[in-house]
PDB file of N, CA and C in Angstrom:
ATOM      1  N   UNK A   1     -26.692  41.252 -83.436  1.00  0.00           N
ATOM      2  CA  UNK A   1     -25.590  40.443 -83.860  1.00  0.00           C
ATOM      3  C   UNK A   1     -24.843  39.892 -82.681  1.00  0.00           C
ATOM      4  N   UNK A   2     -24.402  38.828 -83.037  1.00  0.00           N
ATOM      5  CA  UNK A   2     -23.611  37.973 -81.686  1.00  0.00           C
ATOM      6  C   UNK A   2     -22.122  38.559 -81.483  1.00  0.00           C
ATOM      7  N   UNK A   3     -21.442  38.303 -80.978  1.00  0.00           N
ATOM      8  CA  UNK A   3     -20.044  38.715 -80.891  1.00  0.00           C
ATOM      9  C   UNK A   3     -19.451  37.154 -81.136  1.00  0.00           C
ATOM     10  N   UNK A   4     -18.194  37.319 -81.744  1.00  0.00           N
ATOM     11  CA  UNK A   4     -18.057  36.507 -82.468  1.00  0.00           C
ATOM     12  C   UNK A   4     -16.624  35.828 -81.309  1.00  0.00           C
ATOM     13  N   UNK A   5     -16.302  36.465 -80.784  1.00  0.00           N
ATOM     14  CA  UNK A   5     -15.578  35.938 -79.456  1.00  0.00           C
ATOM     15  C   UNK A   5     -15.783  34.843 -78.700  1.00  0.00           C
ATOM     16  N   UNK A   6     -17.411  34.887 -78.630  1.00  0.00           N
ATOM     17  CA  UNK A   6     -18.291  34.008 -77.800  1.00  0.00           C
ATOM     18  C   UNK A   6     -18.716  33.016 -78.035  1.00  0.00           C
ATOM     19  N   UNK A   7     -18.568  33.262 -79.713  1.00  0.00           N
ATOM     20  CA  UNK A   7     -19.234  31.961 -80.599  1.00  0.00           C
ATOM     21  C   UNK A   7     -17.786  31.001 -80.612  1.00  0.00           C
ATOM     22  N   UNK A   8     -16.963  31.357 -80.919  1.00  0.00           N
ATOM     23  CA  UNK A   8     -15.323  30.949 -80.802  1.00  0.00           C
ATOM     24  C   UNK A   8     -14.916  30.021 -79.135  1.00  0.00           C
ATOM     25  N   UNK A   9     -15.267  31.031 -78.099  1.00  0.00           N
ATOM     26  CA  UNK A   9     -15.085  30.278 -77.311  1.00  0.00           C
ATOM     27  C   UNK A   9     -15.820  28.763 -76.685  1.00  0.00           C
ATOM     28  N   UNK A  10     -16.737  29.024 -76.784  1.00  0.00           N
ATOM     29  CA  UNK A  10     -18.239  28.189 -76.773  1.00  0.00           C
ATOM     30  C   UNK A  10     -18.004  26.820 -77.640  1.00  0.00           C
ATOM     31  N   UNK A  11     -17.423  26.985 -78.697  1.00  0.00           N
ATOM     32  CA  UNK A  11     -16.660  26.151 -79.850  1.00  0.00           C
ATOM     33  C   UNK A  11     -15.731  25.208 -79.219  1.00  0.00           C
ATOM     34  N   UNK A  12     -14.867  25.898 -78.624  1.00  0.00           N
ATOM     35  CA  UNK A  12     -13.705  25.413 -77.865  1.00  0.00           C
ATOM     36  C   UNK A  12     -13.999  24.748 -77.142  1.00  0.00           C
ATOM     37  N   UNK A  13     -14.837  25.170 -76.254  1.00  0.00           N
ATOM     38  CA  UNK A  13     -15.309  24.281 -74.836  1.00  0.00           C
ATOM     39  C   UNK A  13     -15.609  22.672 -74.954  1.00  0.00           C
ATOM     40  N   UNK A  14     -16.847  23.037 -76.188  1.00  0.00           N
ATOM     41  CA  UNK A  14     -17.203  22.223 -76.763  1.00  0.00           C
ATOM     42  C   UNK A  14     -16.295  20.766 -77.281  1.00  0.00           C
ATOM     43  N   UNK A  15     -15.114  21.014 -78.113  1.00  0.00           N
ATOM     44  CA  UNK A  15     -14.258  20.346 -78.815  1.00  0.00           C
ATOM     45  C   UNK A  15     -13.247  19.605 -77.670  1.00  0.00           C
ATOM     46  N   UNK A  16     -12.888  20.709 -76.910  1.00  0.00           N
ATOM     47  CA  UNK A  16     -12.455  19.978 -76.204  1.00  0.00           C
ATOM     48  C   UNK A  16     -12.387  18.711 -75.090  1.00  0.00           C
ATOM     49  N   UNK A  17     -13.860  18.296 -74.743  1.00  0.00           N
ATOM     50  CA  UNK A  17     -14.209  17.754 -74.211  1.00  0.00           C
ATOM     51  C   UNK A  17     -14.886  16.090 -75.173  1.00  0.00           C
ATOM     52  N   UNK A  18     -15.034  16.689 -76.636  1.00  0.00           N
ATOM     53  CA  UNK A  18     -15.464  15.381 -77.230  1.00  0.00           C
ATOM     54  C   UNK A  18     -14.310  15.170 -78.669  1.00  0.00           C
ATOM     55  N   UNK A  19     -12.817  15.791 -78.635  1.00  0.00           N
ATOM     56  CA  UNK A  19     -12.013  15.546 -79.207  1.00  0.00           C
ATOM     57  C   UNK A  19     -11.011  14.248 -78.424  1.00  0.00           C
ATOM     58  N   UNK A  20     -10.127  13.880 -79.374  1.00  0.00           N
ATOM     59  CA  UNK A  20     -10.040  12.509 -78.607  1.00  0.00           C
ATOM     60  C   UNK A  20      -8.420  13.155 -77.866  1.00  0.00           C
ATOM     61  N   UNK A  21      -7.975  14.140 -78.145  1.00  0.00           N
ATOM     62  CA  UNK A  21      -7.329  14.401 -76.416  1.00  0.00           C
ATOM     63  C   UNK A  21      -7.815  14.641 -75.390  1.00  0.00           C
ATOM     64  N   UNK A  22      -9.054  15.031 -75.451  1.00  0.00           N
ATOM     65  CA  UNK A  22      -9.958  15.771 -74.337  1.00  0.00           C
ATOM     66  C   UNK A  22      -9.325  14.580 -72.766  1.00  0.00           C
ATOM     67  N   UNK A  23     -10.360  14.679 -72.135  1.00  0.00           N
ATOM     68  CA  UNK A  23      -9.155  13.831 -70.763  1.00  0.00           C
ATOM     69  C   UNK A  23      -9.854  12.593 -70.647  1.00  0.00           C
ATOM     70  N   UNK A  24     -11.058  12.296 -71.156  1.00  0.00           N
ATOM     71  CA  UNK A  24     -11.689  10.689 -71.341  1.00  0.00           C
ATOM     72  C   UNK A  24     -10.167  10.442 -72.522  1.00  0.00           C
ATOM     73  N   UNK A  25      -9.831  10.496 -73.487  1.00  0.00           N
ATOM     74  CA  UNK A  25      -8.744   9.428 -74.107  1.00  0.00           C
ATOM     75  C   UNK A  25      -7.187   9.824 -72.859  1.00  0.00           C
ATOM     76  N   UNK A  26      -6.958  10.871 -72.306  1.00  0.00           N
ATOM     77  CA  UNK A  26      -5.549  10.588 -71.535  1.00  0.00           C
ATOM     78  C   UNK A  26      -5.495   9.527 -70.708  1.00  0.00           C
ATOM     79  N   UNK A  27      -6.862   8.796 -70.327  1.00  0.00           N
ATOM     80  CA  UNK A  27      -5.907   7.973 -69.509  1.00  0.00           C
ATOM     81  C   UNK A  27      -5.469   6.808 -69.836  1.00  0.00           C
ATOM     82  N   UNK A  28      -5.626   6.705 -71.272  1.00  0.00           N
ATOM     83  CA  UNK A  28      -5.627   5.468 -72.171  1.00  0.00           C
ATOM     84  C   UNK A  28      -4.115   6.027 -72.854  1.00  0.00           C
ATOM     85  N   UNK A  29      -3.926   6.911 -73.083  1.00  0.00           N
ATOM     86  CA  UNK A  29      -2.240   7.306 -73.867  1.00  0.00           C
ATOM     87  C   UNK A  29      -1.201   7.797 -72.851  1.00  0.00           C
ATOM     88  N   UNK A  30      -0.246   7.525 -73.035  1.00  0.00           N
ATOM     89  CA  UNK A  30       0.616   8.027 -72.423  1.00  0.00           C
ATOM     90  C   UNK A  30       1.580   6.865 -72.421  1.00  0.00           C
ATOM     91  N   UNK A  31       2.512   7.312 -71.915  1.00  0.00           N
ATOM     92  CA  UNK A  31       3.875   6.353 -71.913  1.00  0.00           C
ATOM     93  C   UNK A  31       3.813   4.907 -71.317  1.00  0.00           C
ATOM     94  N   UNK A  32       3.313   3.912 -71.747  1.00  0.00           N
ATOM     95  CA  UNK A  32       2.949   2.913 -71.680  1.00  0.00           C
ATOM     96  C   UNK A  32       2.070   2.545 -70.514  1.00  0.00           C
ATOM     97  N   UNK A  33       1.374   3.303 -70.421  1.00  0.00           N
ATOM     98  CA  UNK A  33       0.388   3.070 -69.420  1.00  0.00           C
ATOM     99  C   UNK A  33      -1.094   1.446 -69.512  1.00  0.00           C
ATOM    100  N   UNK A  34      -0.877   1.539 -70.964  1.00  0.00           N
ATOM    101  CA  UNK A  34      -2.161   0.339 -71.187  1.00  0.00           C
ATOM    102  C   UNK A  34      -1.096  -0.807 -70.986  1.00  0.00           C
ATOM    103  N   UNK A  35      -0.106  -0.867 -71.655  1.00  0.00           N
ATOM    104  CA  UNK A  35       0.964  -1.904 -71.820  1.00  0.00           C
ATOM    105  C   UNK A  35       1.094  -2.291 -69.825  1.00  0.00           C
ATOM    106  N   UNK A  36       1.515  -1.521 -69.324  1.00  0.00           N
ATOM    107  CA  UNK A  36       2.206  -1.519 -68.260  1.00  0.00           C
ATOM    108  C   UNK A  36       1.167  -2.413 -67.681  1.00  0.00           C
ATOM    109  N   UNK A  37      -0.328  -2.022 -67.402  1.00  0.00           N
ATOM    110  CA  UNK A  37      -1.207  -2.536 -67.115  1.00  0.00           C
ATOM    111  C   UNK A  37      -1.643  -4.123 -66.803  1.00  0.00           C
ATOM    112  N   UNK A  38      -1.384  -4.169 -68.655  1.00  0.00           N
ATOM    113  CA  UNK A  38      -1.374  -5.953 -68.961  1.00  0.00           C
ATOM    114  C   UNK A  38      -0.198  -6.657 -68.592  1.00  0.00           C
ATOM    115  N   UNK A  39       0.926  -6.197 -68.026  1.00  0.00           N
ATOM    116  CA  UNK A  39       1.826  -7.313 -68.325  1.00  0.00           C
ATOM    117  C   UNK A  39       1.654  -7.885 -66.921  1.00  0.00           C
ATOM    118  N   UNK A  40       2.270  -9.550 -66.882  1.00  0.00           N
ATOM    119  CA  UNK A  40       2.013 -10.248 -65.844  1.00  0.00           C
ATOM    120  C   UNK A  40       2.524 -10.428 -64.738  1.00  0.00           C
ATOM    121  N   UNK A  41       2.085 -10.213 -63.583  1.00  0.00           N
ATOM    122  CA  UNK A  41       3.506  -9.961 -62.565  1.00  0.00           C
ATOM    123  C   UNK A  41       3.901 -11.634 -62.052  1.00  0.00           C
ATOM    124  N   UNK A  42       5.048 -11.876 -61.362  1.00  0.00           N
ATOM    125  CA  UNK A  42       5.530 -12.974 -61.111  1.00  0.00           C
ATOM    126  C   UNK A  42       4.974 -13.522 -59.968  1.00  0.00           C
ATOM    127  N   UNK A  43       5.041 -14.765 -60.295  1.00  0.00           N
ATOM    128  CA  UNK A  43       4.126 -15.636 -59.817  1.00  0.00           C
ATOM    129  C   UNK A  43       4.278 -15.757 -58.087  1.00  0.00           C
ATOM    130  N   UNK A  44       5.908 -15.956 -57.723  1.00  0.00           N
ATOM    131  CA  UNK A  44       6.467 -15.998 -56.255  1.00  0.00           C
ATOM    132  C   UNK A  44       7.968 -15.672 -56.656  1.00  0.00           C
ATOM    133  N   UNK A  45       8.225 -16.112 -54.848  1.00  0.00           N
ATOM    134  CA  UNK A  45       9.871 -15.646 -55.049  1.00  0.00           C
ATOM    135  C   UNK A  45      10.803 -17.102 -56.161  1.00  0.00           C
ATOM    136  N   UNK A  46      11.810 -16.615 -56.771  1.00  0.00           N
ATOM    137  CA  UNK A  46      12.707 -17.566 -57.305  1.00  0.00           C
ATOM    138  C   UNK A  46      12.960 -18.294 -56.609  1.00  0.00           C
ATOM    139  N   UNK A  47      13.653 -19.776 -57.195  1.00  0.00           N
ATOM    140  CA  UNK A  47      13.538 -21.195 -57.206  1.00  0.00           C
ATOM    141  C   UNK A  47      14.523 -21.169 -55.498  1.00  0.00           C
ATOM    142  N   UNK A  48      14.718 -21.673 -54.831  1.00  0.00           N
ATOM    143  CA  UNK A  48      15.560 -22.071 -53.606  1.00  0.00           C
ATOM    144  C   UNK A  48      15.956 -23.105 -53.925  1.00  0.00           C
ATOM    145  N   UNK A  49      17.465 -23.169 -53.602  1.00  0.00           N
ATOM    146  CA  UNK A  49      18.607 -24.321 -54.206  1.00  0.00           C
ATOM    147  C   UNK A  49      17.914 -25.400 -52.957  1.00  0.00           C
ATOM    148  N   UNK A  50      17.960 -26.787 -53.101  1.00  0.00           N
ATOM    149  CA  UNK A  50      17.671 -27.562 -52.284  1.00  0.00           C
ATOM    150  C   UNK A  50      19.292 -28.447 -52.285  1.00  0.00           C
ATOM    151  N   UNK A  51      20.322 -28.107 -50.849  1.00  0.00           N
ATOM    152  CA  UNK A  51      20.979 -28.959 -50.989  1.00  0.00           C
ATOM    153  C   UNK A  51      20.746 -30.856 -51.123  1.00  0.00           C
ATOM    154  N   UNK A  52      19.731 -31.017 -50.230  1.00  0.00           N
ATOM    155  CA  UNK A  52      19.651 -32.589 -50.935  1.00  0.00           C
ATOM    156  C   UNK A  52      19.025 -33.062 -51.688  1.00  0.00           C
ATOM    157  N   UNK A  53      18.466 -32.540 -52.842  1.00  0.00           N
ATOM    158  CA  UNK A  53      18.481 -32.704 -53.897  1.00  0.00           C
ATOM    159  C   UNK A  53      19.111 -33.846 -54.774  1.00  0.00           C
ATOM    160  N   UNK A  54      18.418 -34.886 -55.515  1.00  0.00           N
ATOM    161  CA  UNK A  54      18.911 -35.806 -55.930  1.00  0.00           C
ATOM    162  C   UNK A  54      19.830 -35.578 -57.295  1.00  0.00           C
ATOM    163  N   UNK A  55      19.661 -34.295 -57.578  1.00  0.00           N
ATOM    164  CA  UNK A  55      20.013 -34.020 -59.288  1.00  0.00           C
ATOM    165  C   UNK A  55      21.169 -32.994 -58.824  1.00  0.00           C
ATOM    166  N   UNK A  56      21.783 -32.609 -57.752  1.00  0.00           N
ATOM    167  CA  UNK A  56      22.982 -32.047 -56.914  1.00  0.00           C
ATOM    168  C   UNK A  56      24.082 -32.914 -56.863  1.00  0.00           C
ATOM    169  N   UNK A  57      23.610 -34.772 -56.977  1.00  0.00           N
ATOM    170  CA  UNK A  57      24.663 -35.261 -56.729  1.00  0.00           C
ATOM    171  C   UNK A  57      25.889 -35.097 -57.344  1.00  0.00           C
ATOM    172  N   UNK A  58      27.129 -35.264 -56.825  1.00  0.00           N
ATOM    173  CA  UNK A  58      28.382 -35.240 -57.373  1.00  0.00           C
ATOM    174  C   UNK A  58      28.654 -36.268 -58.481  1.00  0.00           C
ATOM    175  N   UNK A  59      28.992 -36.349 -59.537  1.00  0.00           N
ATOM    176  CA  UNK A  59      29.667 -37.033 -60.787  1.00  0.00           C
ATOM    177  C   UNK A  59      30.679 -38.174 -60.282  1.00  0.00           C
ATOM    178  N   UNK A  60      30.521 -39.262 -59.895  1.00  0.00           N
ATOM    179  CA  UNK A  60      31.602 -40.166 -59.283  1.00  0.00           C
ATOM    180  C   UNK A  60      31.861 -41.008 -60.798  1.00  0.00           C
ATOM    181  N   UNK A  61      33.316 -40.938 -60.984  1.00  0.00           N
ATOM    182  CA  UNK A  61      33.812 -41.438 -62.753  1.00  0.00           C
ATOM    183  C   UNK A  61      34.544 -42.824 -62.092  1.00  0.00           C
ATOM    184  N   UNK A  62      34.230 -43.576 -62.850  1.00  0.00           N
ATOM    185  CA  UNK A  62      34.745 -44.574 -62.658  1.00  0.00           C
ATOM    186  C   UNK A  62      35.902 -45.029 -63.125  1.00  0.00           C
ATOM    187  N   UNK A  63      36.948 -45.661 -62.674  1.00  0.00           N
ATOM    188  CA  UNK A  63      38.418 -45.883 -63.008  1.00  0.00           C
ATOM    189  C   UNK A  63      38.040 -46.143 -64.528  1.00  0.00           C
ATOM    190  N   UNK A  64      39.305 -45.738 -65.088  1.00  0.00           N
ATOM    191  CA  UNK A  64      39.706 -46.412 -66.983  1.00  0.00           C
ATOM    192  C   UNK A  64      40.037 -47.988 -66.692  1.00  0.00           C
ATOM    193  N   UNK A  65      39.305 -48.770 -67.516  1.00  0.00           N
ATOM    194  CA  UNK A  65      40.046 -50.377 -67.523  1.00  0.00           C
ATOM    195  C   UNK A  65      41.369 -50.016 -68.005  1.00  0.00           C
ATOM    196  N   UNK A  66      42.342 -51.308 -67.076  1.00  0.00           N
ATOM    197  CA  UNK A  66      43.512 -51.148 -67.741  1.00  0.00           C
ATOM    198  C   UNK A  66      43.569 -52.682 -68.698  1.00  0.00           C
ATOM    199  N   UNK A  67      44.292 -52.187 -69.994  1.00  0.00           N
ATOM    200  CA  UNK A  67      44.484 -53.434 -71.060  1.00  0.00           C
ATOM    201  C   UNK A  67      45.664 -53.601 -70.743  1.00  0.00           C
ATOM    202  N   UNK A  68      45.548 -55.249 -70.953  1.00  0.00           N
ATOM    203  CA  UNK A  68      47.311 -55.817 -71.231  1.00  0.00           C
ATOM    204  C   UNK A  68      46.883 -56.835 -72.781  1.00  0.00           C
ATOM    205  N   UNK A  69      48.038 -56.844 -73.282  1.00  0.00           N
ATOM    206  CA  UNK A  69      48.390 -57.619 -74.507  1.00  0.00           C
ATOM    207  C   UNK A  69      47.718 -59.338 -73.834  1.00  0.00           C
ATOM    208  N   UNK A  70      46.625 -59.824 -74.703  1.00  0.00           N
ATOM    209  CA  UNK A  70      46.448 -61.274 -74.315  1.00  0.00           C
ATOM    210  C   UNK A  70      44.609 -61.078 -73.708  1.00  0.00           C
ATOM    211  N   UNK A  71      44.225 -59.476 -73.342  1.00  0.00           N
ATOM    212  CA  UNK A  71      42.712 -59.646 -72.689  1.00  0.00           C
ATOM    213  C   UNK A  71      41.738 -60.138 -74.283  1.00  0.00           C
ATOM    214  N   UNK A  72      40.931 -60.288 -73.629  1.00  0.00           N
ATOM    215  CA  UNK A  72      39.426 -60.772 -73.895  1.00  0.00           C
ATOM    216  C   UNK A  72      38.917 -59.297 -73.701  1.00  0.00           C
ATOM    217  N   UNK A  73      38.214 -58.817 -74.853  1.00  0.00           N
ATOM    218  CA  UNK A  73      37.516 -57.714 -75.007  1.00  0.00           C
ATOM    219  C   UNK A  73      36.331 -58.157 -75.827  1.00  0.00           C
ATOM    220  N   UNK A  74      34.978 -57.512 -75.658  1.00  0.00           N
ATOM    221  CA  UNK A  74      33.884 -57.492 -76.674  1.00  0.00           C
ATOM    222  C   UNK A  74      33.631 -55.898 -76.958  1.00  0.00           C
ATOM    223  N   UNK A  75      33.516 -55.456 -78.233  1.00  0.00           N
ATOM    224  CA  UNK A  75      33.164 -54.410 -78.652  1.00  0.00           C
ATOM    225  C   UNK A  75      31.819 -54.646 -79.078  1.00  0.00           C
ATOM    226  N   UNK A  76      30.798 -53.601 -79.127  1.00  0.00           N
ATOM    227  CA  UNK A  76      29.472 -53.415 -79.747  1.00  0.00           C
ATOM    228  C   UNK A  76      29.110 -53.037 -81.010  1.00  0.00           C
ATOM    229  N   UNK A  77      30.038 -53.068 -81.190  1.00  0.00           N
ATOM    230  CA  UNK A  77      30.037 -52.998 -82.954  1.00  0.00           C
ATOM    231  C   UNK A  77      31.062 -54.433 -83.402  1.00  0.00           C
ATOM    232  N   UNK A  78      32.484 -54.470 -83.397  1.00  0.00           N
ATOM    233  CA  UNK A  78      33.078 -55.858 -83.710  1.00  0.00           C
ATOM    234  C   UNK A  78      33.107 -57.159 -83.285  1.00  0.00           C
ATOM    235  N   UNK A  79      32.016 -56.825 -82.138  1.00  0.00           N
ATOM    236  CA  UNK A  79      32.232 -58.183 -81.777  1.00  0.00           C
ATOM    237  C   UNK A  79      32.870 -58.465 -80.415  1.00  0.00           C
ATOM    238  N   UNK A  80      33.550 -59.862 -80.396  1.00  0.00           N
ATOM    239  CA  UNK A  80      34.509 -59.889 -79.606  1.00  0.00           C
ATOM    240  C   UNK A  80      36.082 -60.491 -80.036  1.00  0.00           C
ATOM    241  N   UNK A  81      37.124 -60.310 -79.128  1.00  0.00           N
ATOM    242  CA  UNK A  81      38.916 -60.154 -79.567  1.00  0.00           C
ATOM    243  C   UNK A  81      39.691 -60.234 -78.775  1.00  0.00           C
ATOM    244  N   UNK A  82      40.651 -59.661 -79.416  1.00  0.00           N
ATOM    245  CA  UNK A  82      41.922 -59.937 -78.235  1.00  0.00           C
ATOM    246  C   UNK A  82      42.664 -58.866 -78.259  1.00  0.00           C
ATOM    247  N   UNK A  83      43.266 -58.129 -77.637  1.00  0.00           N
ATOM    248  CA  UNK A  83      44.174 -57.272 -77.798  1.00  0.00           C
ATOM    249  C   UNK A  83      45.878 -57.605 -77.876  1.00  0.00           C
ATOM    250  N   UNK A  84      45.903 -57.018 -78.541  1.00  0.00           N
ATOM    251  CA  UNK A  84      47.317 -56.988 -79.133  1.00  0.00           C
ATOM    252  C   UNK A  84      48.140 -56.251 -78.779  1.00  0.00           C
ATOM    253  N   UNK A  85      48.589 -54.997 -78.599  1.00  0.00           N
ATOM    254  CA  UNK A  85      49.080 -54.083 -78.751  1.00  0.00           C
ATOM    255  C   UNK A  85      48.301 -52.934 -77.643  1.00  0.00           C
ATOM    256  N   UNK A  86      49.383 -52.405 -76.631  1.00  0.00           N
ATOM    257  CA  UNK A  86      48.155 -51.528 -75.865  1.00  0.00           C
ATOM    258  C   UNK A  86      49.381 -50.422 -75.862  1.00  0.00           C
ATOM    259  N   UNK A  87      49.020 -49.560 -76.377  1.00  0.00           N
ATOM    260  CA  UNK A  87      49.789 -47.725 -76.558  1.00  0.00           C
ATOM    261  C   UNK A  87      49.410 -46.862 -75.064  1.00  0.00           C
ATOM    262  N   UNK A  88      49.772 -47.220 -74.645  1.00  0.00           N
ATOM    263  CA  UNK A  88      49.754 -46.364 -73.057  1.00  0.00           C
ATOM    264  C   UNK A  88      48.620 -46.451 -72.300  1.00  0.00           C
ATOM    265  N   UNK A  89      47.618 -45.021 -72.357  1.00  0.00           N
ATOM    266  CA  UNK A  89      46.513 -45.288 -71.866  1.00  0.00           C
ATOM    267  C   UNK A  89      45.791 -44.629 -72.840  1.00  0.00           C
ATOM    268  N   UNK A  90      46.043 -44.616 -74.154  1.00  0.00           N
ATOM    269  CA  UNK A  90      45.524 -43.760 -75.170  1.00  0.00           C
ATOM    270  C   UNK A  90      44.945 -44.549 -76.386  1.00  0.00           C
ATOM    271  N   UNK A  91      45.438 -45.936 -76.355  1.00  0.00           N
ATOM    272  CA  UNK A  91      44.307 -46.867 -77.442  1.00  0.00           C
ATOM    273  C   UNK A  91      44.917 -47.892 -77.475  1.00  0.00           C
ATOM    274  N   UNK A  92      44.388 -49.174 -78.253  1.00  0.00           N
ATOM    275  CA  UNK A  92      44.341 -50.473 -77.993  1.00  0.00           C
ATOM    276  C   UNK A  92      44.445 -50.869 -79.735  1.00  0.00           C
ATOM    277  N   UNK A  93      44.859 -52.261 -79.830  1.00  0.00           N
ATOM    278  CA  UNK A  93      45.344 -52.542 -81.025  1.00  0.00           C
ATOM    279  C   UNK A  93      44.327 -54.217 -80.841  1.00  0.00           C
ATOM    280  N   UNK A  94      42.989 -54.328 -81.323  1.00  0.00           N
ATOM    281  CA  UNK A  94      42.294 -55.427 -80.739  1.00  0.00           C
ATOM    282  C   UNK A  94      42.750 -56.522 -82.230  1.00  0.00           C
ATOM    283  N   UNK A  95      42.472 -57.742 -81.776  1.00  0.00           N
ATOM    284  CA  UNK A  95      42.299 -58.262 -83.156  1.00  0.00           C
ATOM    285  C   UNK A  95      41.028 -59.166 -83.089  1.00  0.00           C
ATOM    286  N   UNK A  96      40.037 -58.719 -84.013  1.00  0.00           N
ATOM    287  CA  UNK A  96      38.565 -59.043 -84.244  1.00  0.00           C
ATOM    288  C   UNK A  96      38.081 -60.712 -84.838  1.00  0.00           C
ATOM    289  N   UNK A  97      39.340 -61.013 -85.170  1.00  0.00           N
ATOM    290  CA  UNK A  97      39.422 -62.521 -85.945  1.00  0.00           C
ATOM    291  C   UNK A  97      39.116 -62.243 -87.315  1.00  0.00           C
ATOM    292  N   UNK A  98      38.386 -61.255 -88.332  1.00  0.00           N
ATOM    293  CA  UNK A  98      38.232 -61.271 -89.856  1.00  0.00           C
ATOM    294  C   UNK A  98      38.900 -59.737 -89.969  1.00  0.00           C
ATOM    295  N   UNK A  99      39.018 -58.900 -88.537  1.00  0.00           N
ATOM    296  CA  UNK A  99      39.936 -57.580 -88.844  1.00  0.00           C
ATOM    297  C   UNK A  99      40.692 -57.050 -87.650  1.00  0.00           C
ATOM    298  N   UNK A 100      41.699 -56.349 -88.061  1.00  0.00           N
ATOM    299  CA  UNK A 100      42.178 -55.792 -86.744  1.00  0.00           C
ATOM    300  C   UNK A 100      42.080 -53.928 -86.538  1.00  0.00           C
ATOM    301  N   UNK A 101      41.806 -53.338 -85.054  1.00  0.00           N
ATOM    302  CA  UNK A 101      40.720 -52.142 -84.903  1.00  0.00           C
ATOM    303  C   UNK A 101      41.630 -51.594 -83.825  1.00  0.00           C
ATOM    304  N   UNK A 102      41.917 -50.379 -84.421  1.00  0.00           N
ATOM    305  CA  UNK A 102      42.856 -49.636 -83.098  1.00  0.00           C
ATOM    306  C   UNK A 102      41.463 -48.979 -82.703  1.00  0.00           C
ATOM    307  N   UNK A 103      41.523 -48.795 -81.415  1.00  0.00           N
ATOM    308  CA  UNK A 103      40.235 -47.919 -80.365  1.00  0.00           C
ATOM    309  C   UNK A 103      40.890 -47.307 -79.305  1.00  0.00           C
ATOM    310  N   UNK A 104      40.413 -45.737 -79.643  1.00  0.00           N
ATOM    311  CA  UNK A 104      41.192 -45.166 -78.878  1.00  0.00           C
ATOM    312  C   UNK A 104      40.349 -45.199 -77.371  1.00  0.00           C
ATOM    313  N   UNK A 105      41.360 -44.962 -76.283  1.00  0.00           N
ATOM    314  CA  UNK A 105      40.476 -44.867 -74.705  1.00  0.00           C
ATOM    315  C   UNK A 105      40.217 -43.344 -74.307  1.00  0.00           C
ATOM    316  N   UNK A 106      39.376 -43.350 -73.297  1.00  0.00           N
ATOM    317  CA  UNK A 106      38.064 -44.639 -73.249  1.00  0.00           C
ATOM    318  C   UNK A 106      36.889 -44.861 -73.918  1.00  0.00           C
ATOM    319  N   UNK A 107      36.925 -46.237 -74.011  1.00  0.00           N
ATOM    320  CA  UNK A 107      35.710 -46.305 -75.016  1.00  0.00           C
ATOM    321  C   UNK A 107      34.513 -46.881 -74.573  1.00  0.00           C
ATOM    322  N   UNK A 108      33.531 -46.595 -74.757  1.00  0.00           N
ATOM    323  CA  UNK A 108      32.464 -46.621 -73.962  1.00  0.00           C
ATOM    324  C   UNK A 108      31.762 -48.429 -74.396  1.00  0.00           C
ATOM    325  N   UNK A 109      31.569 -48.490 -75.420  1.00  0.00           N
ATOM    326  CA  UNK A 109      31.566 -49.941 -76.380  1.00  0.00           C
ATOM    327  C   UNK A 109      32.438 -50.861 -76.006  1.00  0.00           C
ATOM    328  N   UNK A 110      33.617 -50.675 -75.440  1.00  0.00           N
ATOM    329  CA  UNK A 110      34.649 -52.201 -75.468  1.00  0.00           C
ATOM    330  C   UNK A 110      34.805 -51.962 -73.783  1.00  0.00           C
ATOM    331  N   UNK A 111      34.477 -53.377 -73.616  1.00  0.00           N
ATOM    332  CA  UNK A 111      33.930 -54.131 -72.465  1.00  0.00           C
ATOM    333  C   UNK A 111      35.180 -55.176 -72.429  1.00  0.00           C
ATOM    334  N   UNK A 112      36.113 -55.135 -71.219  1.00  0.00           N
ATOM    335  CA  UNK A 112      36.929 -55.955 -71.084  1.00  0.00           C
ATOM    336  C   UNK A 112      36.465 -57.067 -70.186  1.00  0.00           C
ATOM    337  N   UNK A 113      36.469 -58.249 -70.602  1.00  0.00           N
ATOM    338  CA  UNK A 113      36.149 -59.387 -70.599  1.00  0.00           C
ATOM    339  C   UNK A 113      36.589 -60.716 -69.238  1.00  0.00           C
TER     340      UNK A 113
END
């Protein structure tokens, strides 16, 4: 008769080597080890500011027209008029000839004349 110790251990040996912890699957599990693997590393160093650079330039705004009562204005939608009425530097009182159009400043459409 065998001893049954032997048959047990022999078992073990066995299992362990073609069970899927055995150490052929560890190097595939573990704390993100496959993941870590695939991900993509960066390409170079980040972008370097180029001071002369054409898209750096500074924003230069151009003066507000100033209205007086009596200009010649054309709007892109009404047409063209006259102004009437000028409220500070905050809107204009035009008259269109079939309507009259307060527009507040600045307006990108009315083109003083």
């Amino acid at each position: 008769m065998r001893d049954s110790t032997c048959g047990a251990r022999a078992t073990a040996e066995r299992r362990s080597h073609a069970e899927p912890g055995g150490a052929a699957r560890s190097r595939l599990r573990g704390p993100g080890r496959t993941v870590s693997g695939m991900r993509p590393r960066r390409a170079g160093p980040a972008r370097h500011y180029l001071p002369g650079s054409p898209f750096n330039a500074p924003v230069v705004e151009e003066p507000a027209e100033i209205y007086a009562p009596g200009d010649l204005v054309s709007h892109d939608k009404h047409g063209l008029g006259r102004v009437l009425v000028v409220e500070g530097e905050a809107a204009v009182v035009v008259d269109f000839g079939t309507h009259r159009g307060r527009i507040t400043l600045p307006c990108v459409k009315l083109v003083k004349l």
